[in-house]
PDB file of N, CA and C in Angstrom:
ATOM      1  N   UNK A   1      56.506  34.624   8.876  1.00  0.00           N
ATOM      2  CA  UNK A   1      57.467  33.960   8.022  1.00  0.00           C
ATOM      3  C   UNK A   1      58.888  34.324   8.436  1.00  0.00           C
ATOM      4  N   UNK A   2      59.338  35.306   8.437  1.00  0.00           N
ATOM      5  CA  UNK A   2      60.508  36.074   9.226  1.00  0.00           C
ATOM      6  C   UNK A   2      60.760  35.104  10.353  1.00  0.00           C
ATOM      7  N   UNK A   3      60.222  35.300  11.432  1.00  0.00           N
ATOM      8  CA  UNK A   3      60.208  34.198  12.158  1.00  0.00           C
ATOM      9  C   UNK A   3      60.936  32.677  11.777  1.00  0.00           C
ATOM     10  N   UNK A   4      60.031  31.881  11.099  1.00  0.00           N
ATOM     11  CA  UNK A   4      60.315  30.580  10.428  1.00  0.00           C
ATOM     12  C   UNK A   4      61.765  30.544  10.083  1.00  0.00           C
ATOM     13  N   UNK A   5      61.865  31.783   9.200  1.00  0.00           N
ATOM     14  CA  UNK A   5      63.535  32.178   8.257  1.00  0.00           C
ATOM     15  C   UNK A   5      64.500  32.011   9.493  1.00  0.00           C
ATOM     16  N   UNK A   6      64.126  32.757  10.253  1.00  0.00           N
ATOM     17  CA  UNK A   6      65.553  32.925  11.413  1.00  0.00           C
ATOM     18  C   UNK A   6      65.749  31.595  12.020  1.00  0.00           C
ATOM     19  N   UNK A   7      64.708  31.201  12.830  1.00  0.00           N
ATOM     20  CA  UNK A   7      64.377  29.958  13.148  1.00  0.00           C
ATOM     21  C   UNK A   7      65.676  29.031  12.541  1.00  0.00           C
ATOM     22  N   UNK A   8      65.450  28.804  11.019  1.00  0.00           N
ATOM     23  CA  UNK A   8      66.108  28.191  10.318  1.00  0.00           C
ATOM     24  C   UNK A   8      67.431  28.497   9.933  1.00  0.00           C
ATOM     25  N   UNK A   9      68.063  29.430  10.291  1.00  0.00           N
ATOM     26  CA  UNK A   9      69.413  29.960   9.973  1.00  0.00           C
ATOM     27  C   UNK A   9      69.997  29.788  11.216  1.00  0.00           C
ATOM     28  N   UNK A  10      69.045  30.264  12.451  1.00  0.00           N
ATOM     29  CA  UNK A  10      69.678  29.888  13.761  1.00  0.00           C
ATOM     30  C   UNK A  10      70.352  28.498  14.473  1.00  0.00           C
ATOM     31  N   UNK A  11      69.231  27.669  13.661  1.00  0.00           N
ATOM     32  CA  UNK A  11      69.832  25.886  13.809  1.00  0.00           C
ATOM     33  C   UNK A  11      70.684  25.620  13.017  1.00  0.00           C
ATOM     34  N   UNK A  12      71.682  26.442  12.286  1.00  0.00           N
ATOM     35  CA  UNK A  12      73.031  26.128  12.061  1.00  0.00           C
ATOM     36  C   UNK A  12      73.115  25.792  10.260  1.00  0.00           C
ATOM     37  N   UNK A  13      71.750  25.424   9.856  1.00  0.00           N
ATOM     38  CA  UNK A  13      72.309  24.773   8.093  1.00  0.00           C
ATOM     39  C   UNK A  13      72.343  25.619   7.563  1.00  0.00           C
ATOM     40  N   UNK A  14      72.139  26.929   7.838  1.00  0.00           N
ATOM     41  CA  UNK A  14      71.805  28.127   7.061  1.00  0.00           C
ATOM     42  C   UNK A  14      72.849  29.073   7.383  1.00  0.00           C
ATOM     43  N   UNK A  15      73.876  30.018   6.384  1.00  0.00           N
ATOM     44  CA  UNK A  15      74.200  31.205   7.111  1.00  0.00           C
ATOM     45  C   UNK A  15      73.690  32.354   7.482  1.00  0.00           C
ATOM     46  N   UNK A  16      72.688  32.335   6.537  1.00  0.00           N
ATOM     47  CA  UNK A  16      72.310  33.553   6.062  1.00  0.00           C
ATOM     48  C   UNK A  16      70.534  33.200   5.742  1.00  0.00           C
ATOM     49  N   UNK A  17      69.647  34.323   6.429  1.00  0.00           N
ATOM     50  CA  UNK A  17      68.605  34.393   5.322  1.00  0.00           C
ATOM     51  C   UNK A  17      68.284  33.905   4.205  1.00  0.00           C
ATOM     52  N   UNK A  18      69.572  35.046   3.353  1.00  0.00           N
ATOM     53  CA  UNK A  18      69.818  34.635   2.009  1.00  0.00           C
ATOM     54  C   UNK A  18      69.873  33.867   1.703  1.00  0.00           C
ATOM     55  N   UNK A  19      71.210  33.017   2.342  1.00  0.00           N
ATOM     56  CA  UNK A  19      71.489  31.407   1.685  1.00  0.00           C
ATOM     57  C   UNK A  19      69.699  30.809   1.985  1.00  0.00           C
ATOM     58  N   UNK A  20      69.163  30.636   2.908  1.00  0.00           N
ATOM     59  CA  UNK A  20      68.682  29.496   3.235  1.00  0.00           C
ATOM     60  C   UNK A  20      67.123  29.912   1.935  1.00  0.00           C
ATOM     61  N   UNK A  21      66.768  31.334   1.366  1.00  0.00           N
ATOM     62  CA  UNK A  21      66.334  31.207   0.562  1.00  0.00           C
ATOM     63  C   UNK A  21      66.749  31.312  -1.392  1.00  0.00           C
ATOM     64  N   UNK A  22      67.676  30.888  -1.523  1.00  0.00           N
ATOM     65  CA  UNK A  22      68.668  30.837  -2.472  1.00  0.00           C
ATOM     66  C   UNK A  22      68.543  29.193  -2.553  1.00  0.00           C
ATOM     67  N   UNK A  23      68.788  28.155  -0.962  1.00  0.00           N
ATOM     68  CA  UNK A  23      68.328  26.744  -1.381  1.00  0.00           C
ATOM     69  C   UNK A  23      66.951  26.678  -1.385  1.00  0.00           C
ATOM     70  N   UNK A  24      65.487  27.390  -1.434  1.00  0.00           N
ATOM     71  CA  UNK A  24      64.520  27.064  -1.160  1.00  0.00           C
ATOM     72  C   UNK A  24      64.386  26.926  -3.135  1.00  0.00           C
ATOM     73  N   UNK A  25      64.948  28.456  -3.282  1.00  0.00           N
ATOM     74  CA  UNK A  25      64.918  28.535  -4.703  1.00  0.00           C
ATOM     75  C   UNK A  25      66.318  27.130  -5.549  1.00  0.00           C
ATOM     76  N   UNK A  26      66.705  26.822  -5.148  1.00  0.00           N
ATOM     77  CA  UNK A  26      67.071  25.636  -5.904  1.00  0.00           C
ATOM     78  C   UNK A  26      66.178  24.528  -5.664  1.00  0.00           C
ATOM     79  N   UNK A  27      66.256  24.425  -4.800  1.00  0.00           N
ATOM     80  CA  UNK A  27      64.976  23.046  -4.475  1.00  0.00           C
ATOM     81  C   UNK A  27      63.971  22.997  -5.829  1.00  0.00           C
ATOM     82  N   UNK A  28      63.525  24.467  -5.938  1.00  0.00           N
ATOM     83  CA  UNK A  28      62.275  24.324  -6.598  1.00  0.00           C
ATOM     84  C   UNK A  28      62.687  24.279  -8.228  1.00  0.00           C
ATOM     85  N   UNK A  29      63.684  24.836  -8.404  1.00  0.00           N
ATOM     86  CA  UNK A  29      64.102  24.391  -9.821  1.00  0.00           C
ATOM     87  C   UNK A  29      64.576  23.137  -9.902  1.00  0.00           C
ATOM     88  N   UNK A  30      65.071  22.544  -9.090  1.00  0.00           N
ATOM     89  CA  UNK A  30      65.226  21.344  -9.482  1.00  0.00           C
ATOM     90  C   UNK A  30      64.162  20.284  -9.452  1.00  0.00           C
ATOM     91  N   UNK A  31      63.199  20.617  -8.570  1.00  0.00           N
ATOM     92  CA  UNK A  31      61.335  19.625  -8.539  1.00  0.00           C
ATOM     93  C   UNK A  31      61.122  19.972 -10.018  1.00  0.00           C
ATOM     94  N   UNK A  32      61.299  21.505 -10.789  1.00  0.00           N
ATOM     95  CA  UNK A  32      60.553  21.476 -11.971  1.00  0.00           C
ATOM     96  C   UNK A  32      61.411  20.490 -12.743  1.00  0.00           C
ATOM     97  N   UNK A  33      62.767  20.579 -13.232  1.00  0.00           N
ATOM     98  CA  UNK A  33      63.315  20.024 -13.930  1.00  0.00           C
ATOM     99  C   UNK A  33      62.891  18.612 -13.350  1.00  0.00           C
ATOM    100  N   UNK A  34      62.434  18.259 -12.379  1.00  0.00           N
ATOM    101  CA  UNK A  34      62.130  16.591 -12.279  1.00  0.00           C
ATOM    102  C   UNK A  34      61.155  16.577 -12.753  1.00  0.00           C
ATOM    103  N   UNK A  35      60.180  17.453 -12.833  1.00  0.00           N
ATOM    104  CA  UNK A  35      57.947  17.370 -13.041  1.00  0.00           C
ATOM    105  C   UNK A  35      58.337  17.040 -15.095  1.00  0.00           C
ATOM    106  N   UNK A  36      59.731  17.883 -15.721  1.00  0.00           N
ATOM    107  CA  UNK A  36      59.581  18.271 -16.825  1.00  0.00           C
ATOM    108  C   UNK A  36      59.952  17.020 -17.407  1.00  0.00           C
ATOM    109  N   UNK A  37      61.241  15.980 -16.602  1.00  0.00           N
ATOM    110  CA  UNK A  37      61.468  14.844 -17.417  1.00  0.00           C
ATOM    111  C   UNK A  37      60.694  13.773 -17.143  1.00  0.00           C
ATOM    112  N   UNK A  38      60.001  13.996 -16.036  1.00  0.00           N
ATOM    113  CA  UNK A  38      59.133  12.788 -16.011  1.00  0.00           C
ATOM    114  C   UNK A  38      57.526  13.119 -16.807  1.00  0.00           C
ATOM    115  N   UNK A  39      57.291  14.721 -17.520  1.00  0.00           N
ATOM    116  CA  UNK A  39      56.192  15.107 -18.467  1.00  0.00           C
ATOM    117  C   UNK A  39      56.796  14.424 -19.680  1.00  0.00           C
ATOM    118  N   UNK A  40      58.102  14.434 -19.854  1.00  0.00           N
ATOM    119  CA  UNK A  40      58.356  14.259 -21.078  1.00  0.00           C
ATOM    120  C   UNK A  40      58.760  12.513 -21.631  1.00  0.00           C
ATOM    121  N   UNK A  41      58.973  12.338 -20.429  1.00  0.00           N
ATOM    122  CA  UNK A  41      58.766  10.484 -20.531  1.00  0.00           C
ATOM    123  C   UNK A  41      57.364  10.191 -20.704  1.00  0.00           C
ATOM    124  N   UNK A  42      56.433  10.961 -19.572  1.00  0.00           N
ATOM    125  CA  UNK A  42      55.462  10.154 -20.373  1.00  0.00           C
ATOM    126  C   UNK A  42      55.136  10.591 -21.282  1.00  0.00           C
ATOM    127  N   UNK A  43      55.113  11.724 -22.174  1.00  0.00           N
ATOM    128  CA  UNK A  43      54.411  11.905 -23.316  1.00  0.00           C
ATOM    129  C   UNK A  43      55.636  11.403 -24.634  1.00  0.00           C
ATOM    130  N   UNK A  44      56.354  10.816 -24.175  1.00  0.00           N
ATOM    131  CA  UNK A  44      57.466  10.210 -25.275  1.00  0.00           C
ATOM    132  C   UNK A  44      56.978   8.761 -26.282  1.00  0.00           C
ATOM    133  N   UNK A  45      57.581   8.846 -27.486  1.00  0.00           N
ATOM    134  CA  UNK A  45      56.989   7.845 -28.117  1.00  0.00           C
ATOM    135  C   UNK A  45      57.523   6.447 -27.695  1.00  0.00           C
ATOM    136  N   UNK A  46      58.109   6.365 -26.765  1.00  0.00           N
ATOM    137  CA  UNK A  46      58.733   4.620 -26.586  1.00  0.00           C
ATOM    138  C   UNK A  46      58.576   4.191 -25.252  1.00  0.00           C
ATOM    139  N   UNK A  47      57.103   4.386 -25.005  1.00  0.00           N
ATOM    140  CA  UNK A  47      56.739   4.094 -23.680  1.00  0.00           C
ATOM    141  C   UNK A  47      56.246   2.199 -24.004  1.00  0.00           C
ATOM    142  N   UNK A  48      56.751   1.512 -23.421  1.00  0.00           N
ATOM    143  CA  UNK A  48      56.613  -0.048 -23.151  1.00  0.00           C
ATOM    144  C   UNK A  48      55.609   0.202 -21.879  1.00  0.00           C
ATOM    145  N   UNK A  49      54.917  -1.549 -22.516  1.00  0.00           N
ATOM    146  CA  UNK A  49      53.247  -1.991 -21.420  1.00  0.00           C
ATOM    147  C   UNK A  49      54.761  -2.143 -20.179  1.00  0.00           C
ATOM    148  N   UNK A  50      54.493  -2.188 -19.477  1.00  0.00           N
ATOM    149  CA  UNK A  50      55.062  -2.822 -17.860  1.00  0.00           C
ATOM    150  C   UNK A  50      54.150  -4.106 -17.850  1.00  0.00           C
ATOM    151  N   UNK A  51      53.765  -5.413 -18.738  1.00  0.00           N
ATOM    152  CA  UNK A  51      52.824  -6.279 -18.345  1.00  0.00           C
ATOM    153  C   UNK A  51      53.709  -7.469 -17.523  1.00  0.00           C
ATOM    154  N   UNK A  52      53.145  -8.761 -18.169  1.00  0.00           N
ATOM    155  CA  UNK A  52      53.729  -9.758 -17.718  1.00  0.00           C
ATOM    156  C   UNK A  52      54.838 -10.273 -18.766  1.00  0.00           C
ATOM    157  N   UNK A  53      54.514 -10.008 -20.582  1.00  0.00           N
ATOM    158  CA  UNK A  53      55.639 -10.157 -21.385  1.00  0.00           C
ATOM    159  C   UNK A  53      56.953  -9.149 -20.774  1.00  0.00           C
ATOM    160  N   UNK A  54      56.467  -7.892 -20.311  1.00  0.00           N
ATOM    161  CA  UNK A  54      58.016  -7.019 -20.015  1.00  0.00           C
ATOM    162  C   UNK A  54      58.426  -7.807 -18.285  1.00  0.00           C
ATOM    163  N   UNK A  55      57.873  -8.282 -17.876  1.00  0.00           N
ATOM    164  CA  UNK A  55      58.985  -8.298 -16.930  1.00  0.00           C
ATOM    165  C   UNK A  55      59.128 -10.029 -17.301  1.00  0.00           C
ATOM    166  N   UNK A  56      58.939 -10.700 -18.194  1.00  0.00           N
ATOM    167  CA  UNK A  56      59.270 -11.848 -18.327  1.00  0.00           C
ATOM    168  C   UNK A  56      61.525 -11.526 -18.594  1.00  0.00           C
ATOM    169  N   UNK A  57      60.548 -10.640 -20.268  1.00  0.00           N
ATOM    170  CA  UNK A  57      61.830  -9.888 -20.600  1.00  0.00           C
ATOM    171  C   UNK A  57      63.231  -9.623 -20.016  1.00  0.00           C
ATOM    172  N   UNK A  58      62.831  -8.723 -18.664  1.00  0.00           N
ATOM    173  CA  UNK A  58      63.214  -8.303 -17.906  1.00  0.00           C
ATOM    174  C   UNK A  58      64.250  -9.486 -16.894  1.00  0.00           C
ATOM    175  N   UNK A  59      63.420 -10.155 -16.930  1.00  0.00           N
ATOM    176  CA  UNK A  59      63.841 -11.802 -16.265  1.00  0.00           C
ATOM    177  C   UNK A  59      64.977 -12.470 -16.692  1.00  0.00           C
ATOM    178  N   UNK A  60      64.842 -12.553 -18.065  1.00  0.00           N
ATOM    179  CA  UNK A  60      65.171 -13.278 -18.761  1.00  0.00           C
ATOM    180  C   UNK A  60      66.578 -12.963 -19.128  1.00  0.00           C
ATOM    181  N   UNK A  61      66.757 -11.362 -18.950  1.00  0.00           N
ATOM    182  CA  UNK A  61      67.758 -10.681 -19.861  1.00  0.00           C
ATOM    183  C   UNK A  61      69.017 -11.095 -19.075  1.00  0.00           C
ATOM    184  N   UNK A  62      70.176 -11.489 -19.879  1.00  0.00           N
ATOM    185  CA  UNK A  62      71.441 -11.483 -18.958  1.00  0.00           C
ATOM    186  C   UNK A  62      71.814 -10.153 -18.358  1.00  0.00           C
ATOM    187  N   UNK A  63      72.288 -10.556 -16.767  1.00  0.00           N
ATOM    188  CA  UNK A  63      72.692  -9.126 -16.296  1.00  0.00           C
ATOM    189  C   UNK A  63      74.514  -8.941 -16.521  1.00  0.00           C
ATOM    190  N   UNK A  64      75.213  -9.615 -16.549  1.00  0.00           N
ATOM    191  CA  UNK A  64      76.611  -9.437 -16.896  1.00  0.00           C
ATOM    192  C   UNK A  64      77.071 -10.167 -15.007  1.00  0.00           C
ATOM    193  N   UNK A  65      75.986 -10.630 -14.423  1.00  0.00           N
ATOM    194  CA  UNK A  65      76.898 -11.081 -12.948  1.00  0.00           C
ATOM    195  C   UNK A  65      76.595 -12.806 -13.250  1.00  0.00           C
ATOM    196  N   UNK A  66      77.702 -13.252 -12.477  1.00  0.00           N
ATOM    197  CA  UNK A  66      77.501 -14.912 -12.597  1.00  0.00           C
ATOM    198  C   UNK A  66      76.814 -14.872 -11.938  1.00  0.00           C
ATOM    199  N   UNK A  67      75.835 -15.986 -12.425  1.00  0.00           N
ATOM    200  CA  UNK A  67      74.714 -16.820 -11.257  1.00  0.00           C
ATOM    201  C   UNK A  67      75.108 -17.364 -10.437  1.00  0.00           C
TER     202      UNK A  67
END
């Protein structure tokens, strides 16, 4: 792994060790905070079918651009 680390600091995006595991550790807080709002959409009460009435809907709705 050491290896890999240097590897990766040596090709320039990295200064440091540190830094380059400081972004490994943001990366991953930010995947959770994505896993958590997309847990919490779906378990939310105002989930709409996606059928053929919603994207009629969808169709239908003015967007604010001239045709």
């Amino acid at each position: 792994m050491r290896a890999f680390v240097d590897s990766e600091v040596a090709s320039g995006d990295y200064g440091t060790a540190s830094a380059y595991v400081q972004q490994l550790i943001r990366r991953d807080i930010r995947r959770a905070e994505v896993r958590q709002m997309m847990l919490d959409g779906i378990n939310s009460a105002s989930a709409v079918p996606y059928d053929d009435a919603f994207r009629k809907r969808m169709k239908d709705r003015p967007t604010g651009h001239p045709a």
